[in-house]
N, C-alpha and C. Protein backbone atom coordinates (compact mmCIF):
# COMPACT_ATOMS: atom_id res chain seq x y z
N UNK A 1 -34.65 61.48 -108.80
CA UNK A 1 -33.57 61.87 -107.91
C UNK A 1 -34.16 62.16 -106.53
N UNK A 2 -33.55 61.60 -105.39
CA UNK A 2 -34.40 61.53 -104.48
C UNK A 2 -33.62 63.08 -103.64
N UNK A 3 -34.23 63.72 -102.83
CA UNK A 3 -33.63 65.03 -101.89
C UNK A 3 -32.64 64.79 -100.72
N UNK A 4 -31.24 65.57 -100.75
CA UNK A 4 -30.56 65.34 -100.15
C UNK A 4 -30.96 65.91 -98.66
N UNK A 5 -29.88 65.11 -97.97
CA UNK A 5 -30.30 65.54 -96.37
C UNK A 5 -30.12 67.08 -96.29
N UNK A 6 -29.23 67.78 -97.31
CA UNK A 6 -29.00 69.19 -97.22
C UNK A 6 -30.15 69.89 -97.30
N UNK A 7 -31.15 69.48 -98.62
CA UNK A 7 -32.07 70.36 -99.16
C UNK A 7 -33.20 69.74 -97.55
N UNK A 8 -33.15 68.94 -96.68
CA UNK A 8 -34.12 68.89 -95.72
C UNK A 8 -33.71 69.45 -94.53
N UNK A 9 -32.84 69.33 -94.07
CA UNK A 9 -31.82 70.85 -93.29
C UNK A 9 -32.44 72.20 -93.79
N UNK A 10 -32.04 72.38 -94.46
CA UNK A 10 -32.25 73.73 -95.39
C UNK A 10 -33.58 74.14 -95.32
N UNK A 11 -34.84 73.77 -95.47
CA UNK A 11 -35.96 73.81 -95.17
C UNK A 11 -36.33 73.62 -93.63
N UNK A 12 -35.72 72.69 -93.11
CA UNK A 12 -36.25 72.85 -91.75
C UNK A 12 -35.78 74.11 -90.95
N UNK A 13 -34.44 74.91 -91.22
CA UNK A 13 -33.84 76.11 -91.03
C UNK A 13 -34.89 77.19 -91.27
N UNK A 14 -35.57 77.25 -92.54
CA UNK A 14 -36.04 78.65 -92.96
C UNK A 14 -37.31 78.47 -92.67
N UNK A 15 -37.90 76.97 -92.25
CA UNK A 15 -39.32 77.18 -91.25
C UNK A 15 -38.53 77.45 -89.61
N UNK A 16 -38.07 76.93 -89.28
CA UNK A 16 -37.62 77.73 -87.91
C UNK A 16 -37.39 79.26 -88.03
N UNK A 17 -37.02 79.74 -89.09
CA UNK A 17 -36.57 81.35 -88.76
C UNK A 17 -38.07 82.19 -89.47
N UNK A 18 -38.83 81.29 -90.34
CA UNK A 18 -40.28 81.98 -90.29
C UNK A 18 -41.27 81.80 -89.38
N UNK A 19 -41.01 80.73 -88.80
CA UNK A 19 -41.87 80.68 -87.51
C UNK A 19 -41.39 81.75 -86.13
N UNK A 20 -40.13 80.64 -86.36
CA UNK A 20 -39.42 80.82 -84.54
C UNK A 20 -38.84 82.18 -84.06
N UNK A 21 -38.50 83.38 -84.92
CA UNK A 21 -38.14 84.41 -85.40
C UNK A 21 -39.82 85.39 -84.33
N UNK A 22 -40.19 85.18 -85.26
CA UNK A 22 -41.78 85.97 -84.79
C UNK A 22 -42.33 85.69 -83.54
N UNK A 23 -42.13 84.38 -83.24
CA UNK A 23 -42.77 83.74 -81.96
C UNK A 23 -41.69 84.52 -80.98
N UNK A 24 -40.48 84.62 -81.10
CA UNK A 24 -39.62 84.75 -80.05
C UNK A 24 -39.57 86.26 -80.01
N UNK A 25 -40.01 86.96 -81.07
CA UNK A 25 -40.17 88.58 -80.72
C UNK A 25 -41.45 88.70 -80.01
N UNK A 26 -42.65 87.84 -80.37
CA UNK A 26 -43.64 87.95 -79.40
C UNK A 26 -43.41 88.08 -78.07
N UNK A 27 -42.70 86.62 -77.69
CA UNK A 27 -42.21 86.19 -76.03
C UNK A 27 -41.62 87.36 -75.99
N UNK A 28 -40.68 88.00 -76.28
CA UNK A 28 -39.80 89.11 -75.80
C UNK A 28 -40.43 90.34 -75.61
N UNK A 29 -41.57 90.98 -76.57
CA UNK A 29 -42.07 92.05 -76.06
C UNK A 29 -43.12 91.81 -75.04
N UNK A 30 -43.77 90.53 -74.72
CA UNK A 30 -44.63 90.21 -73.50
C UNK A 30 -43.84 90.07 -72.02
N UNK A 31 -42.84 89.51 -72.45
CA UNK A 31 -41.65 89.91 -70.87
C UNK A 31 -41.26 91.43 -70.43
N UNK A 32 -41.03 91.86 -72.15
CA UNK A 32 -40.79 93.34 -71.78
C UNK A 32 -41.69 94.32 -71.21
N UNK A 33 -43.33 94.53 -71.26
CA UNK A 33 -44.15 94.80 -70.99
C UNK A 33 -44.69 94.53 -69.56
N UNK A 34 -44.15 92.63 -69.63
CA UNK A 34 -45.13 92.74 -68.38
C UNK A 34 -43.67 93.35 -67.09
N UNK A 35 -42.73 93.32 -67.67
CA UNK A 35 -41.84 94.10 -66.59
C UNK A 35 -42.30 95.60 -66.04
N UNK A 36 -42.19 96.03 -67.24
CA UNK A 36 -43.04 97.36 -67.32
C UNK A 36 -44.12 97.34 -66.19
N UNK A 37 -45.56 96.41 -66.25
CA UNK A 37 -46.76 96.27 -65.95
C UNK A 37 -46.26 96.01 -64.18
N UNK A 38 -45.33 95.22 -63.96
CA UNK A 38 -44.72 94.95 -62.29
C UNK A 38 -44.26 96.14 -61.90
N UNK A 39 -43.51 97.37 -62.49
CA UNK A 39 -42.70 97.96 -62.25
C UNK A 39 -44.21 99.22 -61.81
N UNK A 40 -44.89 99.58 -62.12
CA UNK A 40 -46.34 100.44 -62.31
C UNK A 40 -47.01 99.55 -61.00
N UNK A 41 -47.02 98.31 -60.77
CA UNK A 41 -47.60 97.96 -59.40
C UNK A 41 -46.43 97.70 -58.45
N UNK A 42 -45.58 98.43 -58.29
CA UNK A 42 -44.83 98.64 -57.54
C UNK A 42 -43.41 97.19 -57.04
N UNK A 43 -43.93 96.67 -58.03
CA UNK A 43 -43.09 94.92 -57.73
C UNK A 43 -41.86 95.35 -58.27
N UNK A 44 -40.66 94.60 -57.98
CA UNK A 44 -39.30 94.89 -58.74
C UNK A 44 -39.81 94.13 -60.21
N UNK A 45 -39.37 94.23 -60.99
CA UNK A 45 -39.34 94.09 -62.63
C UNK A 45 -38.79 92.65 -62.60
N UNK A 46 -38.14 92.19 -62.28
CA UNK A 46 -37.32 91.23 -62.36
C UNK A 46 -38.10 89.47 -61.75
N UNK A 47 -39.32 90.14 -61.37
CA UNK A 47 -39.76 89.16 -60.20
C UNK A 47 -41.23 88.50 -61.86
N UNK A 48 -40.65 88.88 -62.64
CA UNK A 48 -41.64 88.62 -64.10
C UNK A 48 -41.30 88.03 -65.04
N UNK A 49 -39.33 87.19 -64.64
CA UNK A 49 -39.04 86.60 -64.81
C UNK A 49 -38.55 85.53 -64.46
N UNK A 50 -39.01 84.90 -63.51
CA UNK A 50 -38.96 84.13 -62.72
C UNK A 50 -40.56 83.00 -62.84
N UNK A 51 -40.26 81.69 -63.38
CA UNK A 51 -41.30 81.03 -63.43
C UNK A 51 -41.86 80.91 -61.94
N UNK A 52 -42.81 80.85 -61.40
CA UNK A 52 -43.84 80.50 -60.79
C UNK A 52 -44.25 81.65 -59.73
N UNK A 53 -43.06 82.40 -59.84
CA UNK A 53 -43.04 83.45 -58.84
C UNK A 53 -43.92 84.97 -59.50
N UNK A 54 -43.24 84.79 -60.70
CA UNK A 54 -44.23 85.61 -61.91
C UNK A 54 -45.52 85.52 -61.59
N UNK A 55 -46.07 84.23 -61.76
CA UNK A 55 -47.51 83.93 -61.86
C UNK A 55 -47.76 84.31 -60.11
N UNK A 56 -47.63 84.16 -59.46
CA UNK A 56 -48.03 84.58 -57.91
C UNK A 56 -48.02 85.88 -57.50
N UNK A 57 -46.85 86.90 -58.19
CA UNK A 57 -47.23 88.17 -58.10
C UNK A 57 -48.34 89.08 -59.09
N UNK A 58 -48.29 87.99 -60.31
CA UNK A 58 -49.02 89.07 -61.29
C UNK A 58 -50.79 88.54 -60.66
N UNK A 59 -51.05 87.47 -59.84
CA UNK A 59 -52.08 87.39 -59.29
C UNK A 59 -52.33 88.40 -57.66
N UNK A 60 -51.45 88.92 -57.51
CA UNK A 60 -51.20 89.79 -55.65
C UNK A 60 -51.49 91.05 -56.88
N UNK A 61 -50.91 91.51 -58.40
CA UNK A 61 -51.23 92.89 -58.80
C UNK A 61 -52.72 92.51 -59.03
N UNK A 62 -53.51 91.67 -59.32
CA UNK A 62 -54.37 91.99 -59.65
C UNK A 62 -55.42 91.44 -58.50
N UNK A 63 -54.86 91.57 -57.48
CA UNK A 63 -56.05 91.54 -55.97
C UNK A 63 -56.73 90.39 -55.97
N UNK A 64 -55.58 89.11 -56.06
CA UNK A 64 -56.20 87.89 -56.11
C UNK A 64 -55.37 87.31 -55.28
N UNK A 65 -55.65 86.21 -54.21
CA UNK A 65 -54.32 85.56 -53.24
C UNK A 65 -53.32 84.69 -54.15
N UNK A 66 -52.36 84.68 -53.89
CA UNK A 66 -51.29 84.38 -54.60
C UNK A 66 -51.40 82.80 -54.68
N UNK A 67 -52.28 82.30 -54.09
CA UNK A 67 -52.01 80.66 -54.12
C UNK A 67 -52.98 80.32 -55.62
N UNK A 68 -53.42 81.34 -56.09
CA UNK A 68 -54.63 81.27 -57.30
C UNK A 68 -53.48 80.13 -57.99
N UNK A 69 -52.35 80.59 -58.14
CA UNK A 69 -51.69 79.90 -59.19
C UNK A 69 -51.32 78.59 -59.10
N UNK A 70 -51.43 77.57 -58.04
CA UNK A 70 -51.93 76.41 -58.30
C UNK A 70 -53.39 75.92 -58.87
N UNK A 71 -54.02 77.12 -58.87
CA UNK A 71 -55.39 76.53 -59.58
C UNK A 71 -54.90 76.79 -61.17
N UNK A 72 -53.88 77.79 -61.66
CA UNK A 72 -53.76 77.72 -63.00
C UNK A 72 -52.91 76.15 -63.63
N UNK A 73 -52.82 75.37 -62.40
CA UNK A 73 -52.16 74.34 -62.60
C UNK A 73 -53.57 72.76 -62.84
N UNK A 74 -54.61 73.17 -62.86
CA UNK A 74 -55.63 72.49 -63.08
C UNK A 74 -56.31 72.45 -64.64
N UNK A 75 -55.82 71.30 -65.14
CA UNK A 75 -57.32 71.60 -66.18
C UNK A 75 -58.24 72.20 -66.17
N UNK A 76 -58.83 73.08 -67.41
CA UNK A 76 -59.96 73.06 -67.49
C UNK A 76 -60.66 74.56 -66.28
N UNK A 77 -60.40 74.33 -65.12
CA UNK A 77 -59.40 75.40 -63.92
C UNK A 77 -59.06 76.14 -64.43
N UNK A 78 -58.09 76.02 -65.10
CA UNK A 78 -56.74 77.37 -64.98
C UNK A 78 -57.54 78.20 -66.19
N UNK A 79 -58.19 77.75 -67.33
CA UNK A 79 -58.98 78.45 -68.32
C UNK A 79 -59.62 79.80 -67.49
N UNK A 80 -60.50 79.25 -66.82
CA UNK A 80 -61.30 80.29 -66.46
C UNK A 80 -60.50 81.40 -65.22
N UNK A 81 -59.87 80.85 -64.77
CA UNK A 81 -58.67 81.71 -63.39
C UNK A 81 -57.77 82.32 -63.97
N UNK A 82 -57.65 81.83 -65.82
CA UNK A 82 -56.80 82.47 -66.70
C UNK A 82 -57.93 84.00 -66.80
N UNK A 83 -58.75 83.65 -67.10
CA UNK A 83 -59.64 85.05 -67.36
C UNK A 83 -60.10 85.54 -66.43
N UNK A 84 -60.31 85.50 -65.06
CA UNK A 84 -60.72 85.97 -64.11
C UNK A 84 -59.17 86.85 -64.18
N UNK A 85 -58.13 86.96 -63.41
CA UNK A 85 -56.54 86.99 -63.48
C UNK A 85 -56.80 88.11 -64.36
N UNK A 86 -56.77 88.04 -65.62
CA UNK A 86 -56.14 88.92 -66.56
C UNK A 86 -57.24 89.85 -66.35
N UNK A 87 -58.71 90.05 -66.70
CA UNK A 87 -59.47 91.03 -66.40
C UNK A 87 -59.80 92.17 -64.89
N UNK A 88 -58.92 91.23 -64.20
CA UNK A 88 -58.67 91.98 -62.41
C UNK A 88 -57.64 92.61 -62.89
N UNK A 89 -56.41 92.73 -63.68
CA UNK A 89 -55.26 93.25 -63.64
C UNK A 89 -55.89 94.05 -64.91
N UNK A 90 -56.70 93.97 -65.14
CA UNK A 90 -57.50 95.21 -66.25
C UNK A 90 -57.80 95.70 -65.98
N UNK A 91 -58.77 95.47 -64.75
CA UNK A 91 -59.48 96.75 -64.11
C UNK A 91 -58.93 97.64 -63.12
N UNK A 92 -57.43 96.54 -62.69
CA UNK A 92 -56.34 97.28 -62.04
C UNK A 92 -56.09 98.89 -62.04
N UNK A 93 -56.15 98.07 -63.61
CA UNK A 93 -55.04 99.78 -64.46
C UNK A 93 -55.88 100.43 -65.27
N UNK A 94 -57.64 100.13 -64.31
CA UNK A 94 -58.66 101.18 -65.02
C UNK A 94 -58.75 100.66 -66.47
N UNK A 95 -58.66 100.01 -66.94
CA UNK A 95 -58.96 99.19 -68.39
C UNK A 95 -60.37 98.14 -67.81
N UNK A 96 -61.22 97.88 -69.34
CA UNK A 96 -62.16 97.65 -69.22
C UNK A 96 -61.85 95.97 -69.48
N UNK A 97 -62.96 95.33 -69.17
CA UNK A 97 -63.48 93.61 -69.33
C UNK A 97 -62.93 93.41 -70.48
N UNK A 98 -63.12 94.06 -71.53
CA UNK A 98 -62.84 93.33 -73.15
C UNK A 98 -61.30 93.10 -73.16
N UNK A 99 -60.85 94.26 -72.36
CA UNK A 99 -59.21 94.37 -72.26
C UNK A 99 -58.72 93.38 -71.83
N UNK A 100 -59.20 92.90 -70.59
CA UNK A 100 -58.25 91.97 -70.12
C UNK A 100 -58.92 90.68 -70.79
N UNK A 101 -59.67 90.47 -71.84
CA UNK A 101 -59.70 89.34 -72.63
C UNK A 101 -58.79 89.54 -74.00
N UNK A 102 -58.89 90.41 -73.99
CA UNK A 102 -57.82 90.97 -75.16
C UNK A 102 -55.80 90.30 -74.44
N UNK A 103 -56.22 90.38 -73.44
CA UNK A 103 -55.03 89.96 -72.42
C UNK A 103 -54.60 88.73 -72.43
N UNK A 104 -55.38 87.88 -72.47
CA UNK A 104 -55.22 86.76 -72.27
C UNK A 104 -55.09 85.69 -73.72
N UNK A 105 -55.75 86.51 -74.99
CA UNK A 105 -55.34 85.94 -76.23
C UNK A 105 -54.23 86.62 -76.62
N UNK A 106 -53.88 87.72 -76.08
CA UNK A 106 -52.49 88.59 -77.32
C UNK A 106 -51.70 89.63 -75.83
N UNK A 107 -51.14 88.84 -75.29
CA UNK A 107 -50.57 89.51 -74.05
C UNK A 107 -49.30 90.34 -74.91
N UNK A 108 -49.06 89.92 -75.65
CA UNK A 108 -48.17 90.48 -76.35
C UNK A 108 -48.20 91.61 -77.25
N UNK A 109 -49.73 92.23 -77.18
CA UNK A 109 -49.79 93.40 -77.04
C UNK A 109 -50.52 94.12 -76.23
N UNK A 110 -51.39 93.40 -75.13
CA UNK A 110 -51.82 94.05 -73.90
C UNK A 110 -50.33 94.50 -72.90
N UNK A 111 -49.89 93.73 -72.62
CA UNK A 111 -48.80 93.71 -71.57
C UNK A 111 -47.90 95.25 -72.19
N UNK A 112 -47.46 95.45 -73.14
CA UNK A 112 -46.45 96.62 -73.48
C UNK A 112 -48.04 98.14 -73.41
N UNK A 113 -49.00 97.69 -73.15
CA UNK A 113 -50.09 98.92 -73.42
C UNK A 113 -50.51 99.30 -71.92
N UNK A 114 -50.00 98.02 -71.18
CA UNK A 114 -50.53 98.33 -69.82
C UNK A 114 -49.31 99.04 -69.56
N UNK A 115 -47.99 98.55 -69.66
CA UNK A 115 -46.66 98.78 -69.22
C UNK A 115 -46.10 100.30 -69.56
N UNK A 116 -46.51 100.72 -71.02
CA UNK A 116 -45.67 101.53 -71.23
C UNK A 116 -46.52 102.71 -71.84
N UNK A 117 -47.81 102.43 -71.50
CA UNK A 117 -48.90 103.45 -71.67
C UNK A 117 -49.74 104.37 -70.46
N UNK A 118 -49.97 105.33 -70.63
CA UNK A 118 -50.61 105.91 -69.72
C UNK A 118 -51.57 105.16 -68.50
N UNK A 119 -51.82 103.98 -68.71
CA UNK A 119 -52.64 103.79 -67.23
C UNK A 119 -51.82 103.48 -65.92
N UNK A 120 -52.54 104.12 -64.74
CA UNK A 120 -52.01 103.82 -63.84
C UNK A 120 -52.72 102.58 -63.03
N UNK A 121 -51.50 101.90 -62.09
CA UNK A 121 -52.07 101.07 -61.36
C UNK A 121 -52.89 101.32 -60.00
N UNK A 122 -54.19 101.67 -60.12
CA UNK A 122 -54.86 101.55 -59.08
C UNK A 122 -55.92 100.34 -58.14
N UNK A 123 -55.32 99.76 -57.45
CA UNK A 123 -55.89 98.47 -56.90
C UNK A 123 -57.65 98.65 -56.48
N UNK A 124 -58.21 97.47 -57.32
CA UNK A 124 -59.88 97.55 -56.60
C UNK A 124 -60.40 97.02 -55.84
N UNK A 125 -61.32 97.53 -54.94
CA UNK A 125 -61.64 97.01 -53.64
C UNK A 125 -62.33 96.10 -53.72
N UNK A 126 -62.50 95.17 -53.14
CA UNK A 126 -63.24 93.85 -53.76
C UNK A 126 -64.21 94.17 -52.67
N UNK A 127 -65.33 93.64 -52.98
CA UNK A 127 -66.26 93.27 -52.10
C UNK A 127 -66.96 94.58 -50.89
N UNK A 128 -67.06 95.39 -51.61
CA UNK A 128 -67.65 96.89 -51.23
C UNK A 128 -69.24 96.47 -51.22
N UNK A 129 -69.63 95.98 -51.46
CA UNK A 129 -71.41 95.83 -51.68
C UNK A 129 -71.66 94.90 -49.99
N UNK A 130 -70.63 94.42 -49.64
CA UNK A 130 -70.91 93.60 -48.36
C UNK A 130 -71.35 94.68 -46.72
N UNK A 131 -72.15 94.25 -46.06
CA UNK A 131 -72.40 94.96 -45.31
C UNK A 131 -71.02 94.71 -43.87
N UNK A 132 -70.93 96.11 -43.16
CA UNK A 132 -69.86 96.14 -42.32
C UNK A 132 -70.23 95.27 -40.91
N UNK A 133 -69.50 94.23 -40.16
CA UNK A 133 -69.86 93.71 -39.28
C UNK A 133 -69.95 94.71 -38.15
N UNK A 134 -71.31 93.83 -36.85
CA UNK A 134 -71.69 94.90 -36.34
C UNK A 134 -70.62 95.14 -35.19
N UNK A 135 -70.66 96.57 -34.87
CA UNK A 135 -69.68 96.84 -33.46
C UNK A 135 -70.09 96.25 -32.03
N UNK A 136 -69.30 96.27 -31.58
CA UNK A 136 -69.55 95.37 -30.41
C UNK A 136 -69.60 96.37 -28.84
């Protein structure tokens, strides 16, 4: 007896709701968080949902020029600007290196720890070791 189109419906249903179910609570508490995480660097919340505009501010919270995010548009590129990115917005909020690698595999539970946990956003000065040009 060969399987009706029902019983392959039927299965493709209850892998969508064991997969797609979990995946989509992931996405949802990583939006929710990183709203949170905008709202702590002073950005409106809302600007974290917005494709491309997201990625340009969450690179301005973490003291990087906002054009970074055409480099996340590069092969191979965007890997490493992916981890540079997330560990600046770690050290943002006084969180350490491992963190913001922890960030970049499971934002979906970095983002609600930055957002809705005790750290604050304090911006770091880049490039303090450089000597001051001379006065004139």
């Amino acid at each position: 007896m060969q399987p009706t189109s029902t019983t392959n419906n039927g299965a493709a249903v209850a892998l969508l709701l064991v997969i797609g179910i979990p995946i989509f609570a992931a996405w949802l508490v990583s939006i929710i968080g990183l709203w949170k995480v905008y709202a702590k660097a002073g950005q409106a919340g809302w600007k974290s949902i917005i494709p491309i505009l997201n990625t340009v501010i969450l690179c301005r919270i973490a003291q990087r020029p906002g054009w970074w995010f055409l480099l996340l548009c590069i092969p191979f590129v965007n890997v490493v600007v992916a981890f540079i990115v997330f560990i600046d917005l770690a050290h943002c909020f006084e969180k350490g290196t491992g963190f913001g690698v922890l960030a970049v595999f499971f934002p979906y539970i970095a983002f609600p720890i930055l957002g809705f946990g005790s750290a604050t956003y304090r911006p770091v000065q880049r490039f303090t070791h450089l000597p001051s040009p001379p006065a004139s």
